[in-house]
C-alpha atoms as a PDB file:
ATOM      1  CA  UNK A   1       0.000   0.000   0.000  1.00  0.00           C
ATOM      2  CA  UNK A   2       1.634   3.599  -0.908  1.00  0.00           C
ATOM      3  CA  UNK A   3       2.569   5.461   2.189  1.00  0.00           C
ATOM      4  CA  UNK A   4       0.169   8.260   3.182  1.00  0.00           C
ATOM      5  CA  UNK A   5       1.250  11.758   3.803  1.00  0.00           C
ATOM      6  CA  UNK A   6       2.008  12.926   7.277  1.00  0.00           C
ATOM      7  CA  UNK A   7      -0.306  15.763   8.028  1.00  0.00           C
ATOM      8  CA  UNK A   8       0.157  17.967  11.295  1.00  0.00           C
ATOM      9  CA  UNK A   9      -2.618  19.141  13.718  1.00  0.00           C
ATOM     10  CA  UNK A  10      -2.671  21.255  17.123  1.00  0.00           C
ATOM     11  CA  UNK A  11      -4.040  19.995  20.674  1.00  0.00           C
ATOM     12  CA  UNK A  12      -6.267  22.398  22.557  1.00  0.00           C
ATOM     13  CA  UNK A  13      -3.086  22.810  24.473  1.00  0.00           C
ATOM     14  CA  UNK A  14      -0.938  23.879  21.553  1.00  0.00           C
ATOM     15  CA  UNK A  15       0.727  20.568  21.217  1.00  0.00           C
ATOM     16  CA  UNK A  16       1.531  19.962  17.812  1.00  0.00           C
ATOM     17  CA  UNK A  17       0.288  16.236  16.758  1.00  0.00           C
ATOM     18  CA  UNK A  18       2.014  14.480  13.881  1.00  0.00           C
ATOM     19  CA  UNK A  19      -1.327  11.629  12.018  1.00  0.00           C
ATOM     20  CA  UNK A  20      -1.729   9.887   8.444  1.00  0.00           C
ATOM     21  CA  UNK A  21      -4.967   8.966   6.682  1.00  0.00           C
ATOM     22  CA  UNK A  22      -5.021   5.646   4.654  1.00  0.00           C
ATOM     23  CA  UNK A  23      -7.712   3.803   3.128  1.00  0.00           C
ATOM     24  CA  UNK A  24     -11.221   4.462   2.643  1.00  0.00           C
ATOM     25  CA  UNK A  25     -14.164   3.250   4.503  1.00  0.00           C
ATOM     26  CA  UNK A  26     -15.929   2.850   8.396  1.00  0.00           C
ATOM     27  CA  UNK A  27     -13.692   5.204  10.284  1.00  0.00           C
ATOM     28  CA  UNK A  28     -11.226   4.026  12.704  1.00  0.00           C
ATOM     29  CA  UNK A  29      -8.464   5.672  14.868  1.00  0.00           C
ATOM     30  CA  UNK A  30      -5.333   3.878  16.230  1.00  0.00           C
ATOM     31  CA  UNK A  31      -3.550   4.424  19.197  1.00  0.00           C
ATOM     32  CA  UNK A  32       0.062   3.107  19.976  1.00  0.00           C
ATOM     33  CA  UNK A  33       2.061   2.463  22.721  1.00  0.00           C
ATOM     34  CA  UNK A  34       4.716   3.514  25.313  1.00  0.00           C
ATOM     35  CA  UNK A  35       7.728   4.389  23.741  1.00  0.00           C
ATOM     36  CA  UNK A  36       6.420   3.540  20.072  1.00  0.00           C
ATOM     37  CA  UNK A  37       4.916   5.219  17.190  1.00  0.00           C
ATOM     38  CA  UNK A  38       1.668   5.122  14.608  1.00  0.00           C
ATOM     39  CA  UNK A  39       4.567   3.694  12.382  1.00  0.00           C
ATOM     40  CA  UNK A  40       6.149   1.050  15.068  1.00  0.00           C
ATOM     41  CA  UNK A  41       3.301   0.294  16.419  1.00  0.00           C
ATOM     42  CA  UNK A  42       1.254  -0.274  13.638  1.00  0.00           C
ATOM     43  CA  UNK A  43       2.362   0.274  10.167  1.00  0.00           C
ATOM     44  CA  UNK A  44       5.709  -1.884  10.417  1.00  0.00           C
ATOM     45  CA  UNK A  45       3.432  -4.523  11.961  1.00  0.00           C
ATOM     46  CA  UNK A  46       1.308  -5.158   9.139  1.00  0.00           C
ATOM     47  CA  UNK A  47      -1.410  -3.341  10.972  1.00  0.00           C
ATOM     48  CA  UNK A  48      -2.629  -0.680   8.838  1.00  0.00           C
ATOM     49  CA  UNK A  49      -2.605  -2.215   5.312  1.00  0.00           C
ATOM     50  CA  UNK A  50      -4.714  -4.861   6.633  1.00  0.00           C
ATOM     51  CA  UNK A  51      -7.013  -2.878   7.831  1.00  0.00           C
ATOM     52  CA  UNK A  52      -7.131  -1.231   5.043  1.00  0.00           C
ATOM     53  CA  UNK A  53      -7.745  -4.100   2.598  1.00  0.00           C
ATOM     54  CA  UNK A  54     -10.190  -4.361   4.913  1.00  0.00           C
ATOM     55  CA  UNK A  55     -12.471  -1.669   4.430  1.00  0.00           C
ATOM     56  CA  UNK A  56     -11.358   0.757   7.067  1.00  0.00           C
ATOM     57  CA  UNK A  57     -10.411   4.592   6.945  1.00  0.00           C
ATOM     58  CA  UNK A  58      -7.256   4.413   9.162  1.00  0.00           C
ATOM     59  CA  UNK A  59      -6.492   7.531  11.022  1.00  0.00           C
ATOM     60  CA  UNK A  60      -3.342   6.780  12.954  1.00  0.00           C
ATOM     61  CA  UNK A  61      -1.224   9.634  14.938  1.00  0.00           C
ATOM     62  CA  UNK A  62       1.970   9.662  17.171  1.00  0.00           C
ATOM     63  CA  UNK A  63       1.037  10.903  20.935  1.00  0.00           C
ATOM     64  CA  UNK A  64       2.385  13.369  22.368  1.00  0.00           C
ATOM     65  CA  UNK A  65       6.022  12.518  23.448  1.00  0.00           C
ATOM     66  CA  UNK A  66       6.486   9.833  20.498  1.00  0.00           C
ATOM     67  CA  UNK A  67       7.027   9.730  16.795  1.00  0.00           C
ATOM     68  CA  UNK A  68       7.072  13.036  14.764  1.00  0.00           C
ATOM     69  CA  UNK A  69       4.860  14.255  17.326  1.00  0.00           C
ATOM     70  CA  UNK A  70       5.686  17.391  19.784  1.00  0.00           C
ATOM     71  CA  UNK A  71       7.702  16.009  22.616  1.00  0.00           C
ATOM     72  CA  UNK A  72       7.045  18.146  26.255  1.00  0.00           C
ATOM     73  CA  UNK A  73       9.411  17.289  29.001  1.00  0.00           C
ATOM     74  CA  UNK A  74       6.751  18.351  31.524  1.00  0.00           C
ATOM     75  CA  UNK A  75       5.270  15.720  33.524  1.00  0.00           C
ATOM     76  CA  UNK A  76       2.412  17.870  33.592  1.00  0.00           C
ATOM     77  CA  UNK A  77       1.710  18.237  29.785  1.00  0.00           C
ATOM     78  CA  UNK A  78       0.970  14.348  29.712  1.00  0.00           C
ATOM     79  CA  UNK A  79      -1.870  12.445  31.490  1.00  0.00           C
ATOM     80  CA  UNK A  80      -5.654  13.106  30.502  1.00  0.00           C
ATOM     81  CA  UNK A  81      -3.883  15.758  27.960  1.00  0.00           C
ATOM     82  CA  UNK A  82      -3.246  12.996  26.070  1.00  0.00           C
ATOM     83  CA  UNK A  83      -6.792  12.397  25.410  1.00  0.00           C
ATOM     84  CA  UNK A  84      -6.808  15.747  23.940  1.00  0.00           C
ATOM     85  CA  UNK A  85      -4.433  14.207  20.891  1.00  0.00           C
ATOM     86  CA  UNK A  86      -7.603  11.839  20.497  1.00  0.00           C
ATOM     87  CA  UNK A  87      -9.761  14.547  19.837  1.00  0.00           C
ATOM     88  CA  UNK A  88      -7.582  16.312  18.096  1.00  0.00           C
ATOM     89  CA  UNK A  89      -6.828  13.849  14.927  1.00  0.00           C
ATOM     90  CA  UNK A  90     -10.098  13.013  15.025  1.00  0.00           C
ATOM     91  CA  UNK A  91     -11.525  16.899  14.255  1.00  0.00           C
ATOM     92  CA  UNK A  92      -8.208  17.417  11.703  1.00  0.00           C
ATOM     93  CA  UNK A  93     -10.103  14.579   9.461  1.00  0.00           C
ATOM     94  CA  UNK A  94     -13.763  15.366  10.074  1.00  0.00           C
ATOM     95  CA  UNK A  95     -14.213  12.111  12.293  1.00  0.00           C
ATOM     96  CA  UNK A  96     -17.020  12.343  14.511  1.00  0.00           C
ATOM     97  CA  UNK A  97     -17.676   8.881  15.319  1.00  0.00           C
ATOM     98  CA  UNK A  98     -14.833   6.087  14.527  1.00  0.00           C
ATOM     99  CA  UNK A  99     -13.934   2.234  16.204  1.00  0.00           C
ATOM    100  CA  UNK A 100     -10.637   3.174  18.173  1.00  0.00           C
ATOM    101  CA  UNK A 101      -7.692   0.464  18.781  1.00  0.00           C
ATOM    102  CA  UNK A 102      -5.219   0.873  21.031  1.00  0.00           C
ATOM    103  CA  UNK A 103      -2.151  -1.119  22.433  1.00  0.00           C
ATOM    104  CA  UNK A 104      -0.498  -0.822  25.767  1.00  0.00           C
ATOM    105  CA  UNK A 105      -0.554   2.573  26.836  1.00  0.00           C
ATOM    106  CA  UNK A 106      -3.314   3.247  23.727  1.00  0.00           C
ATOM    107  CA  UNK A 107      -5.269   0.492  25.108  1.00  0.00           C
ATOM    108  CA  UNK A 108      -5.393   2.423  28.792  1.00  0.00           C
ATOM    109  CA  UNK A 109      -6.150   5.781  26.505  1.00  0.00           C
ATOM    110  CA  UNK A 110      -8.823   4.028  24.527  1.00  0.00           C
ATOM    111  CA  UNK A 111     -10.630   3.047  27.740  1.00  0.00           C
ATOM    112  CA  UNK A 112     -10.692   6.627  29.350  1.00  0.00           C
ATOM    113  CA  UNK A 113     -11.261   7.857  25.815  1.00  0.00           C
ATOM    114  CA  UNK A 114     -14.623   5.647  25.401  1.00  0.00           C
ATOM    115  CA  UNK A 115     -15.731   6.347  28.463  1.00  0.00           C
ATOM    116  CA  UNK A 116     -15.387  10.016  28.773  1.00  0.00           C
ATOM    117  CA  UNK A 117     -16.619  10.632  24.898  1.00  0.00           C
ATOM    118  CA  UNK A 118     -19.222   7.379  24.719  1.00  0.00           C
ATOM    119  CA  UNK A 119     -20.346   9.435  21.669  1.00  0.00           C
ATOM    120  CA  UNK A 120     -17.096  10.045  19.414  1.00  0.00           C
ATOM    121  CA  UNK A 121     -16.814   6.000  19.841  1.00  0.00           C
ATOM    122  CA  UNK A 122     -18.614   3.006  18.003  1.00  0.00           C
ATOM    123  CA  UNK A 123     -16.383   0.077  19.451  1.00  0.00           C
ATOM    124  CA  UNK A 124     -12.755  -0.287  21.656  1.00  0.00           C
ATOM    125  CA  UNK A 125     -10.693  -3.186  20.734  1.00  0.00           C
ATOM    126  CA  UNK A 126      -7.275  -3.112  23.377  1.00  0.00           C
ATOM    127  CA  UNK A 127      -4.316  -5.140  22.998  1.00  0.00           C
ATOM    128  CA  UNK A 128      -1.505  -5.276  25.926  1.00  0.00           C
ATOM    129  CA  UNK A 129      -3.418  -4.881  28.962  1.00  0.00           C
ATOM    130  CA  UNK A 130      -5.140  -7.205  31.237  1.00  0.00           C
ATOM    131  CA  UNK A 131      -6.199  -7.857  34.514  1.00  0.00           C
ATOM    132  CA  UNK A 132      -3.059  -6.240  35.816  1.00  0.00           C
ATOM    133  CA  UNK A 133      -4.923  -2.919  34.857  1.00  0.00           C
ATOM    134  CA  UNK A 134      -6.535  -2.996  38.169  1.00  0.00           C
ATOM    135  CA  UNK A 135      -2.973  -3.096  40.163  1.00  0.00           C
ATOM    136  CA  UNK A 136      -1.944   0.144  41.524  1.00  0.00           C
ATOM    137  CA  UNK A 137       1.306   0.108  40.220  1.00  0.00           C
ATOM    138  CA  UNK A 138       2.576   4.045  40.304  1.00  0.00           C
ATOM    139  CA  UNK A 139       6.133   2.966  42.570  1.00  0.00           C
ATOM    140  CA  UNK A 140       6.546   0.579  39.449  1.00  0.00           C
ATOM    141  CA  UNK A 141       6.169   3.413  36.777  1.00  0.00           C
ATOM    142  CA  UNK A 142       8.497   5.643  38.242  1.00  0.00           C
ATOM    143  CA  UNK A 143      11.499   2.800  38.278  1.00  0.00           C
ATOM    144  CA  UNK A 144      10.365   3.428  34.633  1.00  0.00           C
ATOM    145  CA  UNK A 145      10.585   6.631  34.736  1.00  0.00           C
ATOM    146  CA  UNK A 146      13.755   7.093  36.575  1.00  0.00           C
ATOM    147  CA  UNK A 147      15.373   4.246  34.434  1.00  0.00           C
ATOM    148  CA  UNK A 148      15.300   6.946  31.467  1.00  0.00           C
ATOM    149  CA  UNK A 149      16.854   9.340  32.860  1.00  0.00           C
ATOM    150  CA  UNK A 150      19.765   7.414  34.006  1.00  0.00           C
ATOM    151  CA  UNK A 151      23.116   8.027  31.706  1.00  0.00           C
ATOM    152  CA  UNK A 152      24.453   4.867  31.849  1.00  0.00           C
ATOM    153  CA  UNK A 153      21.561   2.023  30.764  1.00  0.00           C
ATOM    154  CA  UNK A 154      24.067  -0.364  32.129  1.00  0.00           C
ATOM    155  CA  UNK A 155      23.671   0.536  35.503  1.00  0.00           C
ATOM    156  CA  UNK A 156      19.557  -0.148  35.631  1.00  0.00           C
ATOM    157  CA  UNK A 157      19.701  -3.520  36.891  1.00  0.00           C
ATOM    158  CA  UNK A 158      15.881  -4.260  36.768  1.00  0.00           C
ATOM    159  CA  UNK A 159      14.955  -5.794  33.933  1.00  0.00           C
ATOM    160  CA  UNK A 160      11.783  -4.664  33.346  1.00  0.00           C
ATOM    161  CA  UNK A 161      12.966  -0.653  33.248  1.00  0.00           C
ATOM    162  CA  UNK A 162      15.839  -1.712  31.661  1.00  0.00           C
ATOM    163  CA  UNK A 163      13.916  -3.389  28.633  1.00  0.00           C
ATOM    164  CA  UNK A 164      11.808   0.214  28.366  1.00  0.00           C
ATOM    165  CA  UNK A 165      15.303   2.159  28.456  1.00  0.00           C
ATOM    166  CA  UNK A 166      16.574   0.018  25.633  1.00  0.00           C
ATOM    167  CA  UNK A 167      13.060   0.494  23.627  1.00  0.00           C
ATOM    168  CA  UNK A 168      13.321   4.323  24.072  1.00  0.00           C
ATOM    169  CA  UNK A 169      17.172   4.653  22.969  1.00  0.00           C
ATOM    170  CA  UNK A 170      15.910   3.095  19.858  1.00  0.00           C
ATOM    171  CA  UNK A 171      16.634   6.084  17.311  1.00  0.00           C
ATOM    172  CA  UNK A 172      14.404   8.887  16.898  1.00  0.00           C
ATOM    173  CA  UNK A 173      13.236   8.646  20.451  1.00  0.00           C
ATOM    174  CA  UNK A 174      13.302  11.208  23.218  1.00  0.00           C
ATOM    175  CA  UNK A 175      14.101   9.364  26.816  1.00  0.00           C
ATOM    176  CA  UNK A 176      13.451  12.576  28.585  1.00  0.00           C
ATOM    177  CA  UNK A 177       9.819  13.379  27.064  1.00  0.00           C
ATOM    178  CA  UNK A 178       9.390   9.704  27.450  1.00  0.00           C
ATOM    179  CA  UNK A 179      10.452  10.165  30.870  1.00  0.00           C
ATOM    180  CA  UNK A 180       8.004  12.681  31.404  1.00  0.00           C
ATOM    181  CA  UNK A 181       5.411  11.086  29.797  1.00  0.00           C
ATOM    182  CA  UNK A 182       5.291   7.902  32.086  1.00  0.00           C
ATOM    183  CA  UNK A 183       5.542  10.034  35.196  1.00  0.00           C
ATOM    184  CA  UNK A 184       2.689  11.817  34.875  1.00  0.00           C
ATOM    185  CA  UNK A 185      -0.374  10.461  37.047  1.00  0.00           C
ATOM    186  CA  UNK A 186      -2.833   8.197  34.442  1.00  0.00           C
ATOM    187  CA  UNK A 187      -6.525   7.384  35.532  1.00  0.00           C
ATOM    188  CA  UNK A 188      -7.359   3.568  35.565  1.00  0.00           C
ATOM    189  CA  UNK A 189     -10.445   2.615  36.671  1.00  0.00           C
ATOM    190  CA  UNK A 190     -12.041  -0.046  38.927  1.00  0.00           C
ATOM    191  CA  UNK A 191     -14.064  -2.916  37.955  1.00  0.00           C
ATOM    192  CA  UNK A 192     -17.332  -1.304  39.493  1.00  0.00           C
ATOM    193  CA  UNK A 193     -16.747   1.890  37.386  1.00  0.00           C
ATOM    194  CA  UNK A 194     -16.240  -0.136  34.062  1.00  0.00           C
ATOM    195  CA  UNK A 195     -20.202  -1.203  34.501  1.00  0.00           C
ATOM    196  CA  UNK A 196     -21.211   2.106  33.170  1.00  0.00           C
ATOM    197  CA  UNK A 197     -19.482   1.418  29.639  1.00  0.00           C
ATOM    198  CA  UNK A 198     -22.168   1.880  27.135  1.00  0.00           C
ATOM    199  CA  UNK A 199     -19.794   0.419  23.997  1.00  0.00           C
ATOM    200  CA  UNK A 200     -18.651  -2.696  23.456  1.00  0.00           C
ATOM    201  CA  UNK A 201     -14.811  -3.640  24.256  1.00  0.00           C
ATOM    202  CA  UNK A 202     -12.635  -6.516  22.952  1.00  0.00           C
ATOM    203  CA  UNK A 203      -9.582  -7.465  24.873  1.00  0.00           C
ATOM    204  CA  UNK A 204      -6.464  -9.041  23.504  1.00  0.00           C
ATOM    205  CA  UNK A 205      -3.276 -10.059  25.193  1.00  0.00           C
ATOM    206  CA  UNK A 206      -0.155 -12.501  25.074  1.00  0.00           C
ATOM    207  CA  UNK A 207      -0.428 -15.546  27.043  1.00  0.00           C
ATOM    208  CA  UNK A 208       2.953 -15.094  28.091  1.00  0.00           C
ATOM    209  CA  UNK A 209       2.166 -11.248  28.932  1.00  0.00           C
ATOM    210  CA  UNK A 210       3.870  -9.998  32.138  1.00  0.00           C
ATOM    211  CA  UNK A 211       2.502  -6.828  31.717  1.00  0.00           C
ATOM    212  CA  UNK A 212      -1.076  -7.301  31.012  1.00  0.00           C
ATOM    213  CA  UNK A 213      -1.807 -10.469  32.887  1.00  0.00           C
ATOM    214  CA  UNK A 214      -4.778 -12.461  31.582  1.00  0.00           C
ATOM    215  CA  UNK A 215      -7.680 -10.390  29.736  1.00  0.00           C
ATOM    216  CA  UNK A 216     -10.686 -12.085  31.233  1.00  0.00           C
ATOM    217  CA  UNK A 217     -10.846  -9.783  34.502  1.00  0.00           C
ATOM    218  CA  UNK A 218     -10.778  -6.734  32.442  1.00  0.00           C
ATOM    219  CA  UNK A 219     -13.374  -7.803  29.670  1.00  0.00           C
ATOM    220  CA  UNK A 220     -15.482  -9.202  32.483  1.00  0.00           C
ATOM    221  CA  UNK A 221     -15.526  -5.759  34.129  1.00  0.00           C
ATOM    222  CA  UNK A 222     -17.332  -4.330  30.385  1.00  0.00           C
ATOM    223  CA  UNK A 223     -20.951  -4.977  30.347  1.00  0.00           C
ATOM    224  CA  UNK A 224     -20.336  -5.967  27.108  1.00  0.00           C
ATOM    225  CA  UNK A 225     -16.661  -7.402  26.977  1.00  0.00           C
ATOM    226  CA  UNK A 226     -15.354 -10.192  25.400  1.00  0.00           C
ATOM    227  CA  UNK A 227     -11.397 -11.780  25.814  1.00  0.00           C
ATOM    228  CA  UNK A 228      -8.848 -12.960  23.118  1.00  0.00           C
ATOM    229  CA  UNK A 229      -5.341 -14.892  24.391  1.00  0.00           C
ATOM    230  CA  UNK A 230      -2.654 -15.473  21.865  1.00  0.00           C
ATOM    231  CA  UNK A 231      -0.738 -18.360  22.851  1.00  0.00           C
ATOM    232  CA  UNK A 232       3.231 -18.396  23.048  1.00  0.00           C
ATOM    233  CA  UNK A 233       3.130 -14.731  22.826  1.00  0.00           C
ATOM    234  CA  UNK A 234       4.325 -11.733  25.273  1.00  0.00           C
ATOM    235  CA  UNK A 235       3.840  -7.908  25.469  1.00  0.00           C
ATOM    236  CA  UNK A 236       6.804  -6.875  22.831  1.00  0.00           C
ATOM    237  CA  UNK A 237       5.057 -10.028  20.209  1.00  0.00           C
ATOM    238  CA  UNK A 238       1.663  -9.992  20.851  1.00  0.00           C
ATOM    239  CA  UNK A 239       0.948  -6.689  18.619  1.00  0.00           C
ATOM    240  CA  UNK A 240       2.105  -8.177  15.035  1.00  0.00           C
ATOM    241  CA  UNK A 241       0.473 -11.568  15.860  1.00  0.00           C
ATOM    242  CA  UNK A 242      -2.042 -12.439  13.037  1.00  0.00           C
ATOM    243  CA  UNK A 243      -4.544 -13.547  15.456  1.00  0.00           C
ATOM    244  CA  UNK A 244      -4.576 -10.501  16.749  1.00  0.00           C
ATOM    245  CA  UNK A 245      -5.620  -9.011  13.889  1.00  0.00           C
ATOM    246  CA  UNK A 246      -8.140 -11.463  13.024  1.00  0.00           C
ATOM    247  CA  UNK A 247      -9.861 -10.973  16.682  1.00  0.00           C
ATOM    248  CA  UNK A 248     -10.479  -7.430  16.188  1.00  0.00           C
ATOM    249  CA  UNK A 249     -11.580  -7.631  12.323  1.00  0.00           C
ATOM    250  CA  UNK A 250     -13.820 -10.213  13.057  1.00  0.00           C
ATOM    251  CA  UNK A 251     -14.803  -8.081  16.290  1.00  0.00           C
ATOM    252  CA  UNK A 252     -15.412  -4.699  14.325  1.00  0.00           C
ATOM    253  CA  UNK A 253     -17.243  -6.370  11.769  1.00  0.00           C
ATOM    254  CA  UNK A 254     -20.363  -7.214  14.061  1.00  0.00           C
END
């Protein structure tokens, strides 16, 4: 499929957001990861030429902090603000109502997205997370946090920061807005809360996932949720899986 053009748009907050358009079709918006990129996340991946094959007008951005997008070092530009990007891509290409998927850190976004704007969203499909979204883990973000701002990788000597630090010195990447980025608080809601979502939600994650934990907790929490495990896979190859892919097609298609 031939590359589309990189298009800019501004946040509410003057945060300059870097999003392509491809295909044509039912409207859907895409929503990467932690430390990736609209074209890590999901163009490398095979992600948004299927989708476009199948029928879908793909409207895929970097967040704040990532890609081509702006990249704040202030903890405080991040959190809900990131919502704002959302919002933002979606106005810039006249998409009022549009199927979001999101992985990892778009997955969490996706969820507050759907249920603060019920009416911008048709369905959620989210990849990466699990029923470890229910864990307070804040202390465990800022090892994350800290580990980017370290000058020597070699000294972070847990391995779970120290896999993010190597994903963020990947080139083109900005540890400090990255830094920032995960430091800033994030809302997660409770079980009890997620009975009030009014759109249905698919959830996909790696059997081997140490991140997400097993889906079934979180879809169970959606009053209309359903739960996908890939076997043999983890959080870093559970995105490019093809049964991945095929869950959500066959779960936007309904």
């Amino acid at each position: 499929m031939k590359s589309a053009s990189m298009m800019f748009t501004n946040t509410k907050d003057s945060v300059r957001i870097a999003y392509t358009v491809a295909g044509e079709g039912k409207p859907l918006v895409l929503v990467h990861g932690y430390g990736s990129s609209r074209v890590q996340n999901w163009g490398s991946t095979g992600w948004i030429d299927r989708l476009a094959q199948n029928g879908f007008r793909i409207v895929s951005f970097d967040c704040r902090g990532h890609g081509h997008s702006a990249k704040p070092h202030d903890p405080a530009a991040y959190g809900d603000h990131m919502l704002d990007d959302i919002t933002a891509v979606m106005d810039a290409t006249s998409t009022p109502l549009a199927d979001l998927v999101g992985y990892s850190m778009g997955a969490q976004l996706s969820i507050r997205y759907m249920m603060l704007h019920p009416e911008r969203v048709r369905r959620v499909a989210v990849g990466g997370v699990g029923e470890l979204y229910f864990k307070e883990r804040a202390a465990w973000r800022e090892t994350i946090a800290e580990a980017m701002l370290i000058a020597d990788p070699k000294l972070i000597e847990d391995p779970i920061p120290a896999r993010f630090r190597a994903f963020a010195d990947q080139r083109g990447k900005d540890r400090f807005a990255l830094s920032a980025c995960m430091r800033s608080p994030r809302h997660f809601y409770k079980p009890e809360d997620l009975k009030a979502a009014t759109r249905p939600v698919l959830v996909v994650a790696g059997e081997n996932d140490d991140l997400a934990g097993s889906p079934f907790p979180l879809a169970k929490a959606f009053p209309d949720g359903r739960a996908v495990v890939l076997p043999s896979r983890d959080h870093m190859t559970a995105v490019g899986d093809p049964g991945f892919k095929r869950a959500v097609l066959e779960f936007l298609g309904e």
